[in-house]
Protein backbone atom coordinates (compact mmCIF):
# COMPACT_ATOMS: atom_id res chain seq x y z
CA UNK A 1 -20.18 105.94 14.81
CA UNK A 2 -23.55 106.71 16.12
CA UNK A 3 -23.71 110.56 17.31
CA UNK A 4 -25.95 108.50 20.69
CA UNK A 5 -23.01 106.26 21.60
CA UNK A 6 -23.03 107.88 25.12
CA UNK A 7 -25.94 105.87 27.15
CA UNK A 8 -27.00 106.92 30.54
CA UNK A 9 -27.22 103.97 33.21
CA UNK A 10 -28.72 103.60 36.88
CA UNK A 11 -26.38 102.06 39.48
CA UNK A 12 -28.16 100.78 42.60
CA UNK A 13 -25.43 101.30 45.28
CA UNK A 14 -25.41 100.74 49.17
CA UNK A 15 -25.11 104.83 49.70
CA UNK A 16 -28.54 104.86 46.91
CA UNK A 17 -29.48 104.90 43.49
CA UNK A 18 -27.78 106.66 40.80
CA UNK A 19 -27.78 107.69 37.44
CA UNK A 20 -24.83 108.55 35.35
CA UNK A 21 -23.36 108.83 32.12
CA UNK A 22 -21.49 106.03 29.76
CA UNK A 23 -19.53 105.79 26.45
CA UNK A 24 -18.96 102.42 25.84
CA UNK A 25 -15.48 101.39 24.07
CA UNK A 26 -14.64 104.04 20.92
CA UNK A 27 -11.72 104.22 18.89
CA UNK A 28 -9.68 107.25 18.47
CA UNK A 29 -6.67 107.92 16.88
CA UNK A 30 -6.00 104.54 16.76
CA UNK A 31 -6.38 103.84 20.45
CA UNK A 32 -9.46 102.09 22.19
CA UNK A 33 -11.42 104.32 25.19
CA UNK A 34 -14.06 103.46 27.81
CA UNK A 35 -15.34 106.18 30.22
CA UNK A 36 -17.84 107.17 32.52
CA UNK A 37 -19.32 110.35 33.88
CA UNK A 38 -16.62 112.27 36.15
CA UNK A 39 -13.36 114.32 36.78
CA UNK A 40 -10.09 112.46 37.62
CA UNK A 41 -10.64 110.12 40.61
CA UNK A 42 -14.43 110.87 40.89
CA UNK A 43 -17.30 108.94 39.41
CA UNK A 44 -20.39 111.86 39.51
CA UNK A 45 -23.79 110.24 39.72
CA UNK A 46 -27.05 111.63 39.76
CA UNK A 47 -30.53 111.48 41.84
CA UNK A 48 -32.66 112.34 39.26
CA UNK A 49 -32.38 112.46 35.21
CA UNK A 50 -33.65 116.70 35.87
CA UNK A 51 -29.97 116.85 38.22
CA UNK A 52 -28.26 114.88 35.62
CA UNK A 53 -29.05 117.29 32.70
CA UNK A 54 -28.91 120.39 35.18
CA UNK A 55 -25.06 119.46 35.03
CA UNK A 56 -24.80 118.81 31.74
CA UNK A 57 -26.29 121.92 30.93
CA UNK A 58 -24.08 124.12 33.44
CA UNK A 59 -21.13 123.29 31.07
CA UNK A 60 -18.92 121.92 34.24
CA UNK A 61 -15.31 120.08 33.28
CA UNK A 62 -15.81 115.92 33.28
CA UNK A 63 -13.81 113.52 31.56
CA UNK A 64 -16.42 112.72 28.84
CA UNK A 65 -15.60 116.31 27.13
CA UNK A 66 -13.36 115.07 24.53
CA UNK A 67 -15.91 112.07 22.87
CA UNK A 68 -17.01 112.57 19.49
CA UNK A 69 -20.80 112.46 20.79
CA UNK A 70 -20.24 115.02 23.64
CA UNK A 71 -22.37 117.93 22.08
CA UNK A 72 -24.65 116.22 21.00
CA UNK A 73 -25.45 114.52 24.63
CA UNK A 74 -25.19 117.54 26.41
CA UNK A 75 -28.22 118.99 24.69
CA UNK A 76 -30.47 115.68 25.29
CA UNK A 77 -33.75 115.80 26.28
CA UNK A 78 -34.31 115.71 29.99
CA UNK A 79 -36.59 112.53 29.35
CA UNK A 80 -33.80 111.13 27.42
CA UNK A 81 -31.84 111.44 30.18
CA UNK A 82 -33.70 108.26 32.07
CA UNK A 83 -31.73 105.09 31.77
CA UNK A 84 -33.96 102.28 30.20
CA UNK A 85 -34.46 98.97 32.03
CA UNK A 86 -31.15 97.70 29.65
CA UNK A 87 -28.75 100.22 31.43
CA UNK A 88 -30.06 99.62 35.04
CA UNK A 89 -27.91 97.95 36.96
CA UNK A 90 -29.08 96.83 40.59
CA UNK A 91 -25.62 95.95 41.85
CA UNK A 92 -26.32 95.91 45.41
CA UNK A 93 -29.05 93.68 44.54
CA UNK A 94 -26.69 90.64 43.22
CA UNK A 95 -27.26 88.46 46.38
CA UNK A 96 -30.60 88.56 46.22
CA UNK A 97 -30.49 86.97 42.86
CA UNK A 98 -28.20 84.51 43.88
CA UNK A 99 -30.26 83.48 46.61
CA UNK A 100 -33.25 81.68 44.56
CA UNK A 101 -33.05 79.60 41.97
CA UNK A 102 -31.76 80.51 38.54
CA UNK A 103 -33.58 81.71 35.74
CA UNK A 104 -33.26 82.92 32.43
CA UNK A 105 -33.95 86.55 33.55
CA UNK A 106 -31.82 86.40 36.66
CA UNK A 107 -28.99 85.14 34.93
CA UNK A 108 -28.73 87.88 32.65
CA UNK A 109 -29.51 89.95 35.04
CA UNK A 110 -26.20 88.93 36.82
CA UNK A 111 -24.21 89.12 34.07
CA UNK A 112 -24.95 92.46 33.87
CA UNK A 113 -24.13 93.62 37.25
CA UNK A 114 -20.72 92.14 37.08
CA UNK A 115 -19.90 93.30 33.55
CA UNK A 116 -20.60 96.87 34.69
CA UNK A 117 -18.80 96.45 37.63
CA UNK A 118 -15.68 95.11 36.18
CA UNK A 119 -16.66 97.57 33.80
CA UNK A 120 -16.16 100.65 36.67
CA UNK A 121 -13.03 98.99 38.38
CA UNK A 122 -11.24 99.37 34.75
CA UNK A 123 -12.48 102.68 33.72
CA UNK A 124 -11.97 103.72 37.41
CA UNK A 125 -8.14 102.27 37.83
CA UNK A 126 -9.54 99.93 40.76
CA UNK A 127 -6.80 97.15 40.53
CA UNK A 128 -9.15 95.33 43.76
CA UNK A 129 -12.31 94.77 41.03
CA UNK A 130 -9.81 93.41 38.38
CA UNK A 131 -8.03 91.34 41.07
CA UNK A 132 -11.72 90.01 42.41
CA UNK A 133 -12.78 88.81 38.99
CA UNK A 134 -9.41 87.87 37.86
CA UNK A 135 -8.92 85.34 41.14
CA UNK A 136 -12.81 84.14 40.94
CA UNK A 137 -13.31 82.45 37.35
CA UNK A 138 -16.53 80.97 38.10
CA UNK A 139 -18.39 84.31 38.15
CA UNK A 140 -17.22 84.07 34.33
CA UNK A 141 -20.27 81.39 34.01
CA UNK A 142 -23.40 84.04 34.08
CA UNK A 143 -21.81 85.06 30.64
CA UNK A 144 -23.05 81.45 28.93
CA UNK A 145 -26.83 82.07 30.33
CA UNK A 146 -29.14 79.64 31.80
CA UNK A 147 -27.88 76.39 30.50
CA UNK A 148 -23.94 76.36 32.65
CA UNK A 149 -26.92 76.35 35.64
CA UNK A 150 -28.71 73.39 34.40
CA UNK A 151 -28.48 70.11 36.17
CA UNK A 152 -26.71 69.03 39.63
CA UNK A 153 -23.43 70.41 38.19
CA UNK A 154 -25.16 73.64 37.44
CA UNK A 155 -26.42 73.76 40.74
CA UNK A 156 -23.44 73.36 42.17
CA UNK A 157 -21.59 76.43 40.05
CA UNK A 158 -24.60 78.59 40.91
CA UNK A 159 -24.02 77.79 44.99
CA UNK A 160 -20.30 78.84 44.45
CA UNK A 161 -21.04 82.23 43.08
CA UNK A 162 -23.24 82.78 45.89
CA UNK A 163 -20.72 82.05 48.25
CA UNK A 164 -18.13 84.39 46.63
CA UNK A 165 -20.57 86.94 46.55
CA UNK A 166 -21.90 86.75 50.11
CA UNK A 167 -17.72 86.58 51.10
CA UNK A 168 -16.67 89.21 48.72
CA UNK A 169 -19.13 91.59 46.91
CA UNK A 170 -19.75 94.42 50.08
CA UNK A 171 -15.93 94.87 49.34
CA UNK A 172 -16.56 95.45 45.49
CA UNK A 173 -19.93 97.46 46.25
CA UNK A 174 -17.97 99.71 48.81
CA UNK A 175 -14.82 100.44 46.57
CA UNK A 176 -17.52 101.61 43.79
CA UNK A 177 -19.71 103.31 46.69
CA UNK A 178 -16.49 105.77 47.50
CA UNK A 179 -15.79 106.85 44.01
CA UNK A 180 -19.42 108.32 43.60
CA UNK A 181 -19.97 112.31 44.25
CA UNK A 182 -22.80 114.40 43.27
CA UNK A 183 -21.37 117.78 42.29
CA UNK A 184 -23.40 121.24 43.11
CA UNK A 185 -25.29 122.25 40.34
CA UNK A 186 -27.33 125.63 40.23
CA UNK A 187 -30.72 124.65 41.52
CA UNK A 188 -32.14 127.21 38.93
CA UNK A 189 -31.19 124.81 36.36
CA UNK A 190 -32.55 122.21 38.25
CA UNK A 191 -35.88 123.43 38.81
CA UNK A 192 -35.69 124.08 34.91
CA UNK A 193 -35.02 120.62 33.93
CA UNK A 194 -37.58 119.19 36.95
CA UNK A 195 -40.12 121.40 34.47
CA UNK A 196 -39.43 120.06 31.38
CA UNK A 197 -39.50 116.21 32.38
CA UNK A 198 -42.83 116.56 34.21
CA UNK A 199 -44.00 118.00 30.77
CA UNK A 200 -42.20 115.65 28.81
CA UNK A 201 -43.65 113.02 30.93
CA UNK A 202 -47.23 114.38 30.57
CA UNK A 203 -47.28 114.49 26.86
CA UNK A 204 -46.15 111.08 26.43
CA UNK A 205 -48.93 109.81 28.67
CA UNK A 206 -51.32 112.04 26.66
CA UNK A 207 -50.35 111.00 23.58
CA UNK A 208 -50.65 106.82 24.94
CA UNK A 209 -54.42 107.57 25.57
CA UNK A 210 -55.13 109.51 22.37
CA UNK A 211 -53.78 106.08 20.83
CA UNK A 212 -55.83 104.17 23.26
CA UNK A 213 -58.76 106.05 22.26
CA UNK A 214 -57.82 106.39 18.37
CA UNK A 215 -57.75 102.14 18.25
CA UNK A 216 -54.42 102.28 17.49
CA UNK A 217 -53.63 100.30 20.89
CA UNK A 218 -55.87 97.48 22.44
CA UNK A 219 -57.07 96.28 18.80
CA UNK A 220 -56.53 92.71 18.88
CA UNK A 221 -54.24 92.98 15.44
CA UNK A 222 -52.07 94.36 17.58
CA UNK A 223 -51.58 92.71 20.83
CA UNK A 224 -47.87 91.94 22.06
CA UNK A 225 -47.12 88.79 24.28
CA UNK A 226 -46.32 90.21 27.80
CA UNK A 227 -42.83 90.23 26.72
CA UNK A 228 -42.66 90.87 23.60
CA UNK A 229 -40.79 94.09 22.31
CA UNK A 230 -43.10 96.72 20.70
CA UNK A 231 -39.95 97.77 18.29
CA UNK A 232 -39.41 94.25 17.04
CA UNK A 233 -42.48 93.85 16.80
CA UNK A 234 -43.24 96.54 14.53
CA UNK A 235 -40.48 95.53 12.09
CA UNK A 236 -41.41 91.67 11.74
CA UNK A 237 -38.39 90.47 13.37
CA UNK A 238 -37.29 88.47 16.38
CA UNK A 239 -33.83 88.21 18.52
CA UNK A 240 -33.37 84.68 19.10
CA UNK A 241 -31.57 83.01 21.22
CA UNK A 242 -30.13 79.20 21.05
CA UNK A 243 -28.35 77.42 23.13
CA UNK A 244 -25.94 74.66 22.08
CA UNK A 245 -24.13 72.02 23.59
CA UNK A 246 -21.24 74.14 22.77
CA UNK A 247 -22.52 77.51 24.19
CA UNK A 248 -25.43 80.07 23.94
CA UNK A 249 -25.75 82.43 20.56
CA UNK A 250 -27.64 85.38 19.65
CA UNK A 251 -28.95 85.98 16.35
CA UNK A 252 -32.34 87.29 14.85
CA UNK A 253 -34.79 86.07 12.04
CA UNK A 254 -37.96 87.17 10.49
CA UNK A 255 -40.18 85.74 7.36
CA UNK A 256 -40.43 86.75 4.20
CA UNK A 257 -43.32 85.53 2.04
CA UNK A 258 -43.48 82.47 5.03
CA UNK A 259 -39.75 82.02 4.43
CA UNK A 260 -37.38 82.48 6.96
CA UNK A 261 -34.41 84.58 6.93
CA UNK A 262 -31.72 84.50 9.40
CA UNK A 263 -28.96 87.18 10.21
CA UNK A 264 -26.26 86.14 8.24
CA UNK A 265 -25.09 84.82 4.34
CA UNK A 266 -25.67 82.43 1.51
CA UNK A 267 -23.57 80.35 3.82
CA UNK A 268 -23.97 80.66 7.53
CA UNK A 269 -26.39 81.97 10.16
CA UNK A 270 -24.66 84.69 12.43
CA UNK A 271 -24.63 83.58 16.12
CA UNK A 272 -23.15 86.27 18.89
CA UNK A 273 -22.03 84.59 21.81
CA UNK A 274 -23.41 87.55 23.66
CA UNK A 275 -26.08 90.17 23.50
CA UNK A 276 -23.61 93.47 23.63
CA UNK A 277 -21.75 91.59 20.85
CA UNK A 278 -24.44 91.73 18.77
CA UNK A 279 -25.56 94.61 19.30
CA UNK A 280 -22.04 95.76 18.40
CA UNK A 281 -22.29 94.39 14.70
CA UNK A 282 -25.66 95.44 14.11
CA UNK A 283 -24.93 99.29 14.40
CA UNK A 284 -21.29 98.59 12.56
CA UNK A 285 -21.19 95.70 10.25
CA UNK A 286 -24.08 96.06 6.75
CA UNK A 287 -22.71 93.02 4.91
CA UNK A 288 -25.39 90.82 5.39
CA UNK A 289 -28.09 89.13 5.07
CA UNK A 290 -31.13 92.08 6.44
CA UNK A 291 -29.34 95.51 6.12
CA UNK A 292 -31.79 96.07 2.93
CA UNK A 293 -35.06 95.41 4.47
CA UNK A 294 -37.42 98.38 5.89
CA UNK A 295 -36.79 99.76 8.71
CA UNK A 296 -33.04 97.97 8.92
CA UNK A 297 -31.45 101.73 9.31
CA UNK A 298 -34.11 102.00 12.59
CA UNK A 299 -32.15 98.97 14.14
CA UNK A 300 -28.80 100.35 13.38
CA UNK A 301 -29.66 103.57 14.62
CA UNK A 302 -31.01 101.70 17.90
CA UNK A 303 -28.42 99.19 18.26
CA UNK A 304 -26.15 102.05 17.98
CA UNK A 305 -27.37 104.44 20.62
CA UNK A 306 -27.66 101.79 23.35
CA UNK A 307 -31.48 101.50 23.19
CA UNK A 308 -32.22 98.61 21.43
CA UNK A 309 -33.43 95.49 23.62
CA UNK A 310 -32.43 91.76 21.77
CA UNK A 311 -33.48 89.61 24.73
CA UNK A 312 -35.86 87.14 23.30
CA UNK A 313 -39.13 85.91 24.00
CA UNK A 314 -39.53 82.67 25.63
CA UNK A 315 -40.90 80.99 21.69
CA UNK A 316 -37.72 82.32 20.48
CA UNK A 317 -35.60 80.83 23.07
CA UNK A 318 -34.45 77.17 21.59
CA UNK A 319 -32.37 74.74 23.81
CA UNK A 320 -30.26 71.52 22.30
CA UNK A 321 -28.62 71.21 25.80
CA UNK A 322 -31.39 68.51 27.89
CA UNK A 323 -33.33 66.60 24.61
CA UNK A 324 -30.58 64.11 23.91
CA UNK A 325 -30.79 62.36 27.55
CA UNK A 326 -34.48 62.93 27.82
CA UNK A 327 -34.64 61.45 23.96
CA UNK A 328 -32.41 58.45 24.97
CA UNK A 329 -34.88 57.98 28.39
CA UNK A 330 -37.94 57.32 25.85
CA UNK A 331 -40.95 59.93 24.58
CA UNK A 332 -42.43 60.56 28.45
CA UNK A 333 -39.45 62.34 29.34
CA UNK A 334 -38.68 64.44 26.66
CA UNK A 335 -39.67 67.86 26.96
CA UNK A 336 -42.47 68.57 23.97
CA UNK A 337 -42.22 72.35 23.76
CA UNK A 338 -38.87 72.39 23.56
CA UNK A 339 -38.53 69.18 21.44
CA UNK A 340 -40.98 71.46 18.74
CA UNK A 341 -39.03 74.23 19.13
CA UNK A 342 -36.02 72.58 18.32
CA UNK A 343 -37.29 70.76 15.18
CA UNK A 344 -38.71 74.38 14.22
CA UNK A 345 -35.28 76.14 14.56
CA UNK A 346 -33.65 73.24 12.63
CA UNK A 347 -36.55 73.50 9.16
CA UNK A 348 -35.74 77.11 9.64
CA UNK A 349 -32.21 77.18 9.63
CA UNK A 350 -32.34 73.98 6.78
CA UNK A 351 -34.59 76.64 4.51
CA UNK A 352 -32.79 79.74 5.00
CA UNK A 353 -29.38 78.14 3.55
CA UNK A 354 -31.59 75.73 1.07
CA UNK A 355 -29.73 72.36 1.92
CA UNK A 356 -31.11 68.95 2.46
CA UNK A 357 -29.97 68.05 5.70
CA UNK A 358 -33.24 67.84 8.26
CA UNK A 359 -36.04 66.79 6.14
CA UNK A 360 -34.63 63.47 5.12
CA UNK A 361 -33.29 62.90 8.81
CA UNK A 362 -36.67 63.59 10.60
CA UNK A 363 -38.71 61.96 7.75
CA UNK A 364 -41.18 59.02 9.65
CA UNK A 365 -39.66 56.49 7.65
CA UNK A 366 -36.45 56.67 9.75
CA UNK A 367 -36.18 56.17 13.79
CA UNK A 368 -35.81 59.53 14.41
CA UNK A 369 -38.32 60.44 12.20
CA UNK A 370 -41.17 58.64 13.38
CA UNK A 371 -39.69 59.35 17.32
CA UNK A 372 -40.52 62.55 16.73
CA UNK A 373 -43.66 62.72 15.14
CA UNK A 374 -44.89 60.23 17.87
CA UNK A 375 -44.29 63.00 20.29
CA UNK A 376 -45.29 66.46 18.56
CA UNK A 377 -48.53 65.05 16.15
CA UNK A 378 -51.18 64.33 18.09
CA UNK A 379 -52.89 63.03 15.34
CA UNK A 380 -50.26 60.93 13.88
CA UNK A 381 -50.72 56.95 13.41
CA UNK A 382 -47.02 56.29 13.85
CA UNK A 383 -45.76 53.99 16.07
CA UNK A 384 -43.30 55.06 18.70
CA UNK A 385 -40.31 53.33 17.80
CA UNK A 386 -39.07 50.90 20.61
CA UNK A 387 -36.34 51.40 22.88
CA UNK A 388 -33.52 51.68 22.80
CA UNK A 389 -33.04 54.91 21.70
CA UNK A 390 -29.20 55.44 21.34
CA UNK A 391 -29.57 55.25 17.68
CA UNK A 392 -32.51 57.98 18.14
CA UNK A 393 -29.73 60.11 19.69
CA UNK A 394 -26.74 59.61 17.67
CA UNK A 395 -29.05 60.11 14.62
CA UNK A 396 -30.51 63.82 16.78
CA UNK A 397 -26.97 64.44 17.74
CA UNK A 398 -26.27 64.93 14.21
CA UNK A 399 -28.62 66.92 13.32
CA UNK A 400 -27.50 69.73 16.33
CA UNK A 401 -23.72 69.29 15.23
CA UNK A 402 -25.04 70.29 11.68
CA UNK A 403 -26.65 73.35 13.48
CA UNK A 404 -23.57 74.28 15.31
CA UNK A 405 -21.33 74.38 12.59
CA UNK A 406 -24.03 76.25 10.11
CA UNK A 407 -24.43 79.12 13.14
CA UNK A 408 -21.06 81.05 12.78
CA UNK A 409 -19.64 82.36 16.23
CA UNK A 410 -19.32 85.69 15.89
């Protein structure tokens, strides 16, 4: 167990914003706990990170005493004390995502919200939260992602949430709203804390420009994408995300030597039908495929303390869901970027367990083959293959079963 398994989170609330303590599920003795920041019937949040370890610091009772990581939160840094964007959870902010269009962002985004929610009516003994989410099943589709929000039937799921939402959620909001209480906390230790953020905050902006200035920021070598994760980043490997016909999974992959290596074994790649779950196996599980390369005991650490962000960039997001209609509808409708991505994922996936399965399926000689290099080489002589294209399809379509049953569900 990581000695950083207790994460602080923000909680955007009608009565304000809040920041407060949680331990995600730990075993003890045999027995499974979840808690938050409190005493008995009372959920204590937090202005300010400086109030937040003010309290901690006073040495007051709350019902996160007894975890194994107690000591060694209570002595955190004040600026370690600021939830990350991860562990900020806008809940009275859920209708306003539900009233544009999904994305990819937004839908995550939502799954959060209700998670921690459902996630406070448990800890909390609020039988009305578990009853809410219990009774309405279709909130249950933000946890697939983007693709259950594809399409007219998508559209129509995403509507429904919004109208349980706009119905029910000031109910859910205010039940959460009435547990919160900031206790008193000596304003000397306050004003103490206040101190050491500022300076906290001060040196870390200092230090940024010294990098600025040394080169070691701005050189072109080292340019992110916009959303790219500096940590990942600095380790040479990617979260990636790929969504099926049978559901979304989370893995990662880097190169080595131009090769690609996936999380997983000689056998299988690992796929994690959510984020949290995979973070949960990367800070317990070392039997496989990266725990021996540099910096692996970094991403434990990370994945452990709640810190580490796997949402993947938009190159690393690869969809199997929309290609086989646009495929059978002929080469104008079919969605290039993704159509490359695809056939990238699939070479990948075909090297990292050394099989023959894609090469001889996507080589021009065959329908498929020559469908697809009509599309992604611009420079290619080959003939688009004439319609129809339910051969095309069938012959794709078994190509992304081979995929699903090579990416384990974890």
């Amino acid at each position: 167990m990581s000695v950083a398994d207790i994460v602080p989170v923000a909680l955007g609330l009608p009565s304000g914003d809040f920041i407060t303590l949680w331990a995600p599920a730990w075993r003890e003795d045999g027995e499974d706990w979840e808690a938050m920041l409190g005493l008995d019937e009372d959920l204590y949040g937090f202005a300010t990170p400086a109030q937040l370890a003010a309290f901690l610091r006073s040495g007051a009772a709350n019902d996160l005493q007894d975890h194994p990581s107690w000591e060694h939160t209570a002595h955190l840094p004040v600026l370690e004390l600021d939830p990350d964007e991860e562990h900020s959870y806008d809940l009275v902010g859920v209708p306003e995502l539900l009233s544009e269009n999904p994305t990819e962002e937004s839908v995550l985004e939502l799954d959060d919200c209700f998670t921690m929610a459902r996630t406070i009516g448990s800890i909390c003994d609020i039988p009305e939260i578990e009853k809410f989410f219990r009774k309405h099943g279709d909130l249950g589709a933000t946890y697939g992602g983007i693709d259950n929000f594809y399409g007219r039937e998508g559209s129509r799921e995403w509507t429904r949430i919004g109208k349980i939402i706009s119905k029910h959620w000031d109910d859910v909001l205010n039940l959460i709203d009435e547990l919160v209480t900031t206790p008193a906390v000596d304003a000397s230790l306050v004003a103490a804390a206040e101190a050491e953020l500022e300076e906290a905050r001060a040196l870390a902006a200092e230090r940024e420009d010294a990098d600025t200035a040394a080169g070691l920021l701005g050189d072109d070598d080292w340019e992110l994408d916009d959303d790219e994760d500096p940590f990942w980043a600095s380790i040479g490997i990617d979260p990636v995300k790929i969504i099926l016909p049978t559901g979304t999974r989370f893995t990662l992959r880097c190169y080595i030597n131009d090769k690609p290596l996936f999380l997983g074994n000689d056998d299988h790649i690992f796929g994690f039908t959510s984020q949290r779950g995979m973070l949960r196996f990367l800070s317990e599980e070392p039997d496989h495929s990266m725990y021996k390369l540099p910096g692996w005991d970094q991403v434990v650490f990370q994945a452990g303390s709640g810190e580490l962000n796997v949402r993947p960039t938009d190159d690393n997001i690869y969809s199997f869901v929309r290609l086989p209609k646009q495929i059978k509808n002929g080469p104008i409708d079919v969605d290039k970027n993704q159509l490359d991505l695809a056939v990238e994922l699939l070479l990948d996936a075909e090297e990292y367990l050394d099989t023959n399965v894609v090469d001889p399926a996507l080589d021009s000689s065959t329908r498929l083959g020559s469908y697809v290099e009509s599309i992604l080489d611009d420079d290619t002589d080959t003939d688009t293959p004439s319609e129809p294209y339910d051969d095309v399809v069938e012959e794709w379509d078994k190509l992304v079963d081979w995929l699903n049953g090579i990416v384990e569900k974890h």
